[in-house]
N, C-alpha and C. Protein backbone atom coordinates (compact mmCIF):
# COMPACT_ATOMS: atom_id res chain seq x y z
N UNK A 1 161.45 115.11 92.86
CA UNK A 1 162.44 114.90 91.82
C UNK A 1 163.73 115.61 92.22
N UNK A 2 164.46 114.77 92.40
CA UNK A 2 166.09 115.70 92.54
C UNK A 2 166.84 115.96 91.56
N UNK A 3 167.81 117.58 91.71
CA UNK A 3 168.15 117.81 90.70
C UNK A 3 169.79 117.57 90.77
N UNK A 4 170.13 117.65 89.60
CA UNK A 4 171.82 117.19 89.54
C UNK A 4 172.21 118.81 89.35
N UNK A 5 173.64 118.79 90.11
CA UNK A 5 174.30 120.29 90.31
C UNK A 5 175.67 119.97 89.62
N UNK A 6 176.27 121.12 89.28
CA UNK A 6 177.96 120.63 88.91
C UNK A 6 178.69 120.12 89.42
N UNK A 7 178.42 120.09 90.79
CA UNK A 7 178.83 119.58 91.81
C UNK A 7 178.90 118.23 91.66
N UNK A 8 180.17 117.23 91.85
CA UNK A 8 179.51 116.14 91.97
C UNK A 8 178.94 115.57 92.76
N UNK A 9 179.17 115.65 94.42
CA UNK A 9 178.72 115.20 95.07
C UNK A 9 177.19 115.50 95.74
N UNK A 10 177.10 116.98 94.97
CA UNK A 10 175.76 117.91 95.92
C UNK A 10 174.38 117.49 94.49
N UNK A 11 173.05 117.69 95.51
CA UNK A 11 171.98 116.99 94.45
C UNK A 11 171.48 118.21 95.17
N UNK A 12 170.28 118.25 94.20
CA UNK A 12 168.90 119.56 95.36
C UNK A 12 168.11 118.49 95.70
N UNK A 13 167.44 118.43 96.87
CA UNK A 13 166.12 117.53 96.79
C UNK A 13 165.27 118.21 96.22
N UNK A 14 163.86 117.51 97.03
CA UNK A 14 162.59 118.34 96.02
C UNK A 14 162.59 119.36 96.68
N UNK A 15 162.71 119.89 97.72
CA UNK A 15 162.69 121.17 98.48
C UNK A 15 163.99 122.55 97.74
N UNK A 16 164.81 122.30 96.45
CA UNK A 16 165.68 122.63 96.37
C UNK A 16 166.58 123.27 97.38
N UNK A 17 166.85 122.36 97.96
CA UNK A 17 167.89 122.20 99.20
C UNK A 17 168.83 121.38 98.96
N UNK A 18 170.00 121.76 98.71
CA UNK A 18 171.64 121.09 98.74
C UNK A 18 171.78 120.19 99.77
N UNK A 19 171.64 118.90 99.33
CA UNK A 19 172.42 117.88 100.54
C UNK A 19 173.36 116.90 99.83
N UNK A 20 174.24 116.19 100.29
CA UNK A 20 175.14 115.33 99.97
C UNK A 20 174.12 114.10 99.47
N UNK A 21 174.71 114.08 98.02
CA UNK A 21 174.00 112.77 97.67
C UNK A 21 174.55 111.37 98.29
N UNK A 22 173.23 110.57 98.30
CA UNK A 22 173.46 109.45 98.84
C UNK A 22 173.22 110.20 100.80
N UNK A 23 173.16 110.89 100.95
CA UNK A 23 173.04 111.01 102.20
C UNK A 23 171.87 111.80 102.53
N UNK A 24 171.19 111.92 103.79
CA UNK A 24 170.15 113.22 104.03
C UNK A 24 170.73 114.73 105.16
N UNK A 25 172.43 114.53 104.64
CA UNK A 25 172.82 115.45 105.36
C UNK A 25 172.40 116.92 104.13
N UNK A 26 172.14 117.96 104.71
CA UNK A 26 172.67 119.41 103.81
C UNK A 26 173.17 119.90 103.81
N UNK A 27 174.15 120.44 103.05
CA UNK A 27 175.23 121.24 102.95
C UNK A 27 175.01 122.17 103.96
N UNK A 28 174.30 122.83 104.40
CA UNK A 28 174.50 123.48 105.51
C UNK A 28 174.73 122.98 106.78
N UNK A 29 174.33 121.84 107.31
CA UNK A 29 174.51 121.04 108.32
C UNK A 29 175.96 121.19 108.32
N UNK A 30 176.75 120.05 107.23
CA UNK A 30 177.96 120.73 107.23
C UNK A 30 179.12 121.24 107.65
N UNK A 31 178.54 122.85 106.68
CA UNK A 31 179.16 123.82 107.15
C UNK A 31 178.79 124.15 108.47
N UNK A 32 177.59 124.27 109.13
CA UNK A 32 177.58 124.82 110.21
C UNK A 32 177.78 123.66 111.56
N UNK A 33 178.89 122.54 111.18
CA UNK A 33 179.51 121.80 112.29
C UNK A 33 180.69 122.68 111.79
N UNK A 34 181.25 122.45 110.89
CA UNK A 34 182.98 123.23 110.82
C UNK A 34 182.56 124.48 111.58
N UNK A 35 181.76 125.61 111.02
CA UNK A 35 181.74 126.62 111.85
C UNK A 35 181.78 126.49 113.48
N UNK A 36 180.82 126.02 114.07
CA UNK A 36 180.80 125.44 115.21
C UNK A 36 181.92 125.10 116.02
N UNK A 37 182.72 124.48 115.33
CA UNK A 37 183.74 123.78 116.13
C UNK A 37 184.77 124.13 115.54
N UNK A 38 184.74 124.32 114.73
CA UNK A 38 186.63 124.86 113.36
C UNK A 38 187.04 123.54 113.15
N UNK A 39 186.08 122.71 112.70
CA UNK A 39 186.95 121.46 112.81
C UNK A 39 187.13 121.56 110.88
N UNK A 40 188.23 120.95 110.39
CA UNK A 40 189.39 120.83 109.82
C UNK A 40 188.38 119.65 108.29
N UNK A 41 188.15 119.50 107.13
CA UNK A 41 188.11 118.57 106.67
C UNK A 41 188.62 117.43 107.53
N UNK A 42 189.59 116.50 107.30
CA UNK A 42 190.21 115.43 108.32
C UNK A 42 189.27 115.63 109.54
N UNK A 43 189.11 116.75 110.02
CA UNK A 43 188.03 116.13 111.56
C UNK A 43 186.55 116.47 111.27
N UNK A 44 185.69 116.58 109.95
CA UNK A 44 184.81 116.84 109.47
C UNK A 44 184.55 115.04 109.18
N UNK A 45 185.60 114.70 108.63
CA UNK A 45 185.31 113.31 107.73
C UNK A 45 185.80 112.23 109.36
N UNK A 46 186.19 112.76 110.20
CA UNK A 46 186.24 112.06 111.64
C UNK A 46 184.69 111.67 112.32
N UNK A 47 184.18 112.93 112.16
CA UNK A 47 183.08 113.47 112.53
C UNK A 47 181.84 112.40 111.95
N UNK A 48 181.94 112.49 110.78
CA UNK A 48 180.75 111.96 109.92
C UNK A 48 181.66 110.85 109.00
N UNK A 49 182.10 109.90 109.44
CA UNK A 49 182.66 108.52 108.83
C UNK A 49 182.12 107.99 107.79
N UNK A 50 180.62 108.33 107.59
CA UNK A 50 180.06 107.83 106.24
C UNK A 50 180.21 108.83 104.71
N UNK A 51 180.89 109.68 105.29
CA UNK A 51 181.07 110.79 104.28
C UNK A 51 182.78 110.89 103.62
N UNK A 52 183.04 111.00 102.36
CA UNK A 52 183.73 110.82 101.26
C UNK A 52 184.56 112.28 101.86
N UNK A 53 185.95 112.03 101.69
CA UNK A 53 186.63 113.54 101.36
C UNK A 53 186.05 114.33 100.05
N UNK A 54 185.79 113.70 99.03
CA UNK A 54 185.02 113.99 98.08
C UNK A 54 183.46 114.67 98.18
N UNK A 55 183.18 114.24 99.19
CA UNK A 55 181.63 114.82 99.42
C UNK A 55 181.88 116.17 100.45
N UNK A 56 183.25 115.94 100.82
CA UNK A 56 182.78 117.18 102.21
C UNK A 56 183.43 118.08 101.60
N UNK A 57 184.39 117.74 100.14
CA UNK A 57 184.86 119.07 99.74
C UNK A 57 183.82 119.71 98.54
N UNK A 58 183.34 118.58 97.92
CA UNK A 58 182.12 118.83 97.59
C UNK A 58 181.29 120.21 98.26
N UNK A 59 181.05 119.74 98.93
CA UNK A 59 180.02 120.37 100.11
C UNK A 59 180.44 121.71 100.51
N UNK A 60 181.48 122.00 100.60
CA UNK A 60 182.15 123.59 101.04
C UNK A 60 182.24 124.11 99.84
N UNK A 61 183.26 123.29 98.79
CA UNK A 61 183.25 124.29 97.52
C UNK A 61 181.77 125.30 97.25
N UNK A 62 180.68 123.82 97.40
CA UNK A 62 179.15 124.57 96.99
C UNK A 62 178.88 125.30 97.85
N UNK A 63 179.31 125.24 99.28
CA UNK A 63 179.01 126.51 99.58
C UNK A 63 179.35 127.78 99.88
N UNK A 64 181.40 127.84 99.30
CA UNK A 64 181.72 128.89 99.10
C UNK A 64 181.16 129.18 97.91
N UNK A 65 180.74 128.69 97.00
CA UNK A 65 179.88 129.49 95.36
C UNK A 65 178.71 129.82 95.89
N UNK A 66 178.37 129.73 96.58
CA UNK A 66 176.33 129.99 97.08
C UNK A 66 176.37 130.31 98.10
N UNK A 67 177.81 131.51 98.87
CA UNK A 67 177.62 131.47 100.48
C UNK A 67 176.13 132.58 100.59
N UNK A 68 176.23 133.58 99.70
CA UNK A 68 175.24 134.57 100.20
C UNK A 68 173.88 133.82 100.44
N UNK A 69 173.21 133.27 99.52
CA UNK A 69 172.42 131.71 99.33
C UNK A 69 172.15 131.09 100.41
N UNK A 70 172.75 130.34 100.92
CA UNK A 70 172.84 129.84 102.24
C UNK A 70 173.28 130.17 103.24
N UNK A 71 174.19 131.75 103.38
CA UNK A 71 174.25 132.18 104.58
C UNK A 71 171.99 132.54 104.94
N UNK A 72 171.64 132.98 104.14
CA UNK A 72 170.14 133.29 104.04
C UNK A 72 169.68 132.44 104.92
N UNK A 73 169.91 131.11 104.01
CA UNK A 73 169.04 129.98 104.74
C UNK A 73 169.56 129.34 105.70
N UNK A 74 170.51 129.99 106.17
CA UNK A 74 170.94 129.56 107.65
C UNK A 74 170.31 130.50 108.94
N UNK A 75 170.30 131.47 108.02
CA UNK A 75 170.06 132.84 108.95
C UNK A 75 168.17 132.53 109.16
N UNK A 76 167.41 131.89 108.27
CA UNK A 76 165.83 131.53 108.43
C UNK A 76 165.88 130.62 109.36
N UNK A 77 166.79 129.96 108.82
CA UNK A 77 166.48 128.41 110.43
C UNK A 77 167.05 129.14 111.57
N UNK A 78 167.76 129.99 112.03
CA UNK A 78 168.11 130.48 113.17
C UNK A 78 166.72 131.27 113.91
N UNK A 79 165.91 131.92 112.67
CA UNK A 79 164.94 133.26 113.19
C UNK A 79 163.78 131.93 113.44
N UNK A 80 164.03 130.86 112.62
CA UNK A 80 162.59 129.62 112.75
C UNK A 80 162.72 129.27 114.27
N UNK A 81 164.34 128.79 114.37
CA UNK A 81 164.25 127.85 115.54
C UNK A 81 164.20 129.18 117.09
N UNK A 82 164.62 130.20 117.15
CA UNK A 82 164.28 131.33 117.83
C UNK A 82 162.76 131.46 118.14
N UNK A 83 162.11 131.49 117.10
CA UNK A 83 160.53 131.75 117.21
C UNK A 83 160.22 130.57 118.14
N UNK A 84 160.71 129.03 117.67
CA UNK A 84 160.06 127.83 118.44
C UNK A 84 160.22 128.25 119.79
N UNK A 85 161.40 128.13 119.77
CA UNK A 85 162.07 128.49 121.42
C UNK A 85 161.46 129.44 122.18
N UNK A 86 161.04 130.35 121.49
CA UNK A 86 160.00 131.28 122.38
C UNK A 86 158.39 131.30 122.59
N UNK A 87 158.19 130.19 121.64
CA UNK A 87 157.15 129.83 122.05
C UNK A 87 156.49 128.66 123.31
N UNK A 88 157.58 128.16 123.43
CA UNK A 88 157.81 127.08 124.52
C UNK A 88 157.94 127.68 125.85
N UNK A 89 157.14 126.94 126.78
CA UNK A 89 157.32 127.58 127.98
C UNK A 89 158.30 127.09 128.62
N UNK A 90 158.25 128.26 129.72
CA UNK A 90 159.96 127.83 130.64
C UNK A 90 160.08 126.30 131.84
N UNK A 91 160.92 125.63 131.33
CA UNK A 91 160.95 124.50 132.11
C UNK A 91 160.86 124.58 132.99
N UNK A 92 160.35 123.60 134.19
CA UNK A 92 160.58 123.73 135.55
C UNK A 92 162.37 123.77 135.93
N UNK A 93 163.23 123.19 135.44
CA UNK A 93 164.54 123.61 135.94
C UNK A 93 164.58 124.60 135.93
N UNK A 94 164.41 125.18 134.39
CA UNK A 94 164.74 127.45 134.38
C UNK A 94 164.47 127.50 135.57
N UNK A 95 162.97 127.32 135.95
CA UNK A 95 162.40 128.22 136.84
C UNK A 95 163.16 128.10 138.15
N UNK A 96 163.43 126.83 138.39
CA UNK A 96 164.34 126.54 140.01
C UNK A 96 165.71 127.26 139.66
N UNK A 97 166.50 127.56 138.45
CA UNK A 97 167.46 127.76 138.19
C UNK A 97 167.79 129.19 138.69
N UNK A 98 166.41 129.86 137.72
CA UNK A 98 166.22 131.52 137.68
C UNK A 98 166.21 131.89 139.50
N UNK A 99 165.21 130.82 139.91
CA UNK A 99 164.93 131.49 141.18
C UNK A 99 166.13 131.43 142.12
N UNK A 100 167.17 131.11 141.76
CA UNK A 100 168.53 130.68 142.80
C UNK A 100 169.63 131.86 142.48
N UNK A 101 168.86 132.18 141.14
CA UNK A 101 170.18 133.59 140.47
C UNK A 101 171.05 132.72 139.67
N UNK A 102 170.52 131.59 139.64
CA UNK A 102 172.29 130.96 138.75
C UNK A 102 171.75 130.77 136.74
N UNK A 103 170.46 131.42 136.27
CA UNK A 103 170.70 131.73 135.18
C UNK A 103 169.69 133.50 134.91
C-alpha cells in the first residue's frame, strides 16, 4: 500500500521508501546523481527525461526536510553495498592488475 506525502510528487512505497510517483526512481537515487556529478536541476531533468521539473524539485525539497533521514539511508546502502563487495572475490583482472603494480 503506498502512502501519500505533502509532497506532491513523492509517495512511500510499501517499504516506506520515498520515490517519485509514477516512477520506481527514489528520492535518493536522485539526490545522489546531483551529488555525484553537481549536476544542476536543468541537467538532472537532462539526465532523466521522463521526469517533471515538478518531480525533481519535488524530490530535493523532500529531501532537504528529511536530509538527516536519508542521509541514514544512504549511509546503510553504502555499509550494504561495501559488505557485498567484500564478499566477492578478486577478479582475475585485479589479480593481473595487482600483480603488475598498476592497482
Amino acid at each position: 500500500m503506498l502512502a501519500e506525502t505533502r509532497y506532491e510528487h513523492i509517495i512511500l512505497n510499501n517499504a516506506r521508501v520515498p520515490v517519485i510517483e509514477g516512477t520506481t526512481m527514489k528520492v535518493v537515487e536522485l539526490v545522489l546523481a546531483q551529488a555525484a556529478y553537481g549536476w544542476s536541476a536543468d541537467e538532472l531533468r537532462e539526465q532523466f527525461p521522463y521526469l517533471t521539473f515538478g518531480q525533481i524539485y519535488s524530490a530535493l525539497a523532500y529531501y532537504w526536510d528529511h536530509q538527516e533521514e536519508l542521509d541514514a539511508d544512504i549511509e546503510g546502502r553504502i555499509r550494504k553495498a561495501d559488505k557485498i563487495k567484500k564478499s566477492m572475490p578478486e577478479s582475475a583482472l585485479v589479480k593481473r592488475l595487482r600483480g603488475k603494480g598498476l592497482v
